[in-house]
Protein backbone atom coordinates (compact mmCIF):
# COMPACT_ATOMS: atom_id res chain seq x y z
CA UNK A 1 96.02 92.60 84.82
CA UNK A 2 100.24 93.12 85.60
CA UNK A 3 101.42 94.52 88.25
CA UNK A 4 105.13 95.91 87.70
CA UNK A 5 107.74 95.73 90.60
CA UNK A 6 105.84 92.96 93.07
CA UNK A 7 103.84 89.81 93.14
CA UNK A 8 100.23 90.00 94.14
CA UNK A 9 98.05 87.11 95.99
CA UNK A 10 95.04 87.07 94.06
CA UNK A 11 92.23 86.41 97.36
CA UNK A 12 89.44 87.12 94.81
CA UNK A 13 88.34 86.54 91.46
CA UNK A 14 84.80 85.74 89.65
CA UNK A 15 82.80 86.52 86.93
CA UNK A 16 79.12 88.31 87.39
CA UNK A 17 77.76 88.85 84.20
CA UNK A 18 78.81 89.98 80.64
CA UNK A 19 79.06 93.38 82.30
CA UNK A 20 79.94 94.81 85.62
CA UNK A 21 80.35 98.38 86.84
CA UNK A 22 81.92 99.57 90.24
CA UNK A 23 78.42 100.58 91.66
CA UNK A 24 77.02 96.87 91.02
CA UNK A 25 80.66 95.57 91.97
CA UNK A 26 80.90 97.64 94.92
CA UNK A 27 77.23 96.59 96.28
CA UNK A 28 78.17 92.98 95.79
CA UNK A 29 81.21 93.18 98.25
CA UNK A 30 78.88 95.50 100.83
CA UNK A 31 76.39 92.49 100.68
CA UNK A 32 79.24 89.69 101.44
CA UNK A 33 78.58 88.22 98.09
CA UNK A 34 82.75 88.01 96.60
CA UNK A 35 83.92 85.41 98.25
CA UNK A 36 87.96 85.71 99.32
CA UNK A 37 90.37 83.01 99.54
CA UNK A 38 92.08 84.37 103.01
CA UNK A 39 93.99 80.87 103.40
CA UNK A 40 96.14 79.68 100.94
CA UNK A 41 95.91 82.10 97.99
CA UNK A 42 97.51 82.05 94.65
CA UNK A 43 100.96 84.52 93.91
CA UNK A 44 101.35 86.05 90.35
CA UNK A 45 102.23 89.23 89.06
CA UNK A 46 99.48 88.96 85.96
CA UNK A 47 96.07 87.41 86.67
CA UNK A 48 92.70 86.76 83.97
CA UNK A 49 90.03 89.36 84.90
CA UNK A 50 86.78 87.65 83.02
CA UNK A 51 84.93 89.93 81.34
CA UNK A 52 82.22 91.04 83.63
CA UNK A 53 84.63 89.38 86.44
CA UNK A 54 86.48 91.28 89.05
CA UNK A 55 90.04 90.35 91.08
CA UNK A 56 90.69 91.12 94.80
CA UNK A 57 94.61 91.79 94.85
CA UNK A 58 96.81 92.06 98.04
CA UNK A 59 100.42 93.00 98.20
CA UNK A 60 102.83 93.82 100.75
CA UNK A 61 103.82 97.43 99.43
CA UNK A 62 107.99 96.88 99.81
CA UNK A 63 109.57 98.11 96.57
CA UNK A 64 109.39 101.55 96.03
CA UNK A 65 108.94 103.22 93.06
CA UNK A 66 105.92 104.11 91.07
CA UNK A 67 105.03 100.89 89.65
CA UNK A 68 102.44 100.38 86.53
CA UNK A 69 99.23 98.42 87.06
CA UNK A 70 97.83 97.80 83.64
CA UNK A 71 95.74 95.24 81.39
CA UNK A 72 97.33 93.62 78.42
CA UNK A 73 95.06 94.52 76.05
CA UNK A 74 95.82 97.72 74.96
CA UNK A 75 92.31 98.57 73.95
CA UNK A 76 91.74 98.45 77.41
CA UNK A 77 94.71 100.38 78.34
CA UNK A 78 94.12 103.17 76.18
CA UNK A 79 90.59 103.85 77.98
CA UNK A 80 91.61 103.98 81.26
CA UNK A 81 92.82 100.51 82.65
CA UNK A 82 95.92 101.42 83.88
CA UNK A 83 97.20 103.51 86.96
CA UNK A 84 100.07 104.09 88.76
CA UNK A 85 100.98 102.31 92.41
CA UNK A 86 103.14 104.86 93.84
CA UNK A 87 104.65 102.97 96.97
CA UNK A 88 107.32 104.57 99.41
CA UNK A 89 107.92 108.85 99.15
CA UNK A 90 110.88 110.20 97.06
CA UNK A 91 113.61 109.87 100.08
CA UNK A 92 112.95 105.99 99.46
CA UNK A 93 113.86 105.91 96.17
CA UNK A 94 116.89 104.82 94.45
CA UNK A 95 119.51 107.90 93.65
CA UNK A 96 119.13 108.91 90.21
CA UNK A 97 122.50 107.90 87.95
């Protein structure tokens, strides 16, 4: 996973099983089960999601622009692992040349 535009801490990141969806993913963090590495976290701006593995991302939101998020593989690009991080409103943006 890359984030464009900013570096990331990465306060999360495991593997489950072979396959994970957001329900099971989403049950696991209600339960207190992904642990989170508040204290002295890794900064990147591209991190290893295992396969059946998740990533907990924080970033301070100071850049703006929209800004891709996207995996490298462009299999999983092409079916929907990529969005746009829109960060600031149009006033904050550069002036166009």
């Amino acid at each position: 996973m890359h984030l464009h535009g900013h570096s990331f801490a990465v306060i999360g990141l495991g593997k489950i099983n072979t396959t994970l969806s957001m329900e099971e993913l989403k049950s696991l963090d209600e339960q207190g089960k992904l642990d989170r590495n508040l204290d002295n976290p890794p900064v990147k701006d591209t991190v290893a999601v295992p396969a059946g593995g998740y990533a907990i991302l924080r970033f301070v939101a100071n850049n703006p622009g929209s800004w891709l998020l996207h995996c490298h593989l462009d299999f999983h690009s092409e079916t929907g692992m990529a969005l746009i991080v829109k960060v600031g409103s149009d006033r904050d943006l550069p002036r166009l040349p």
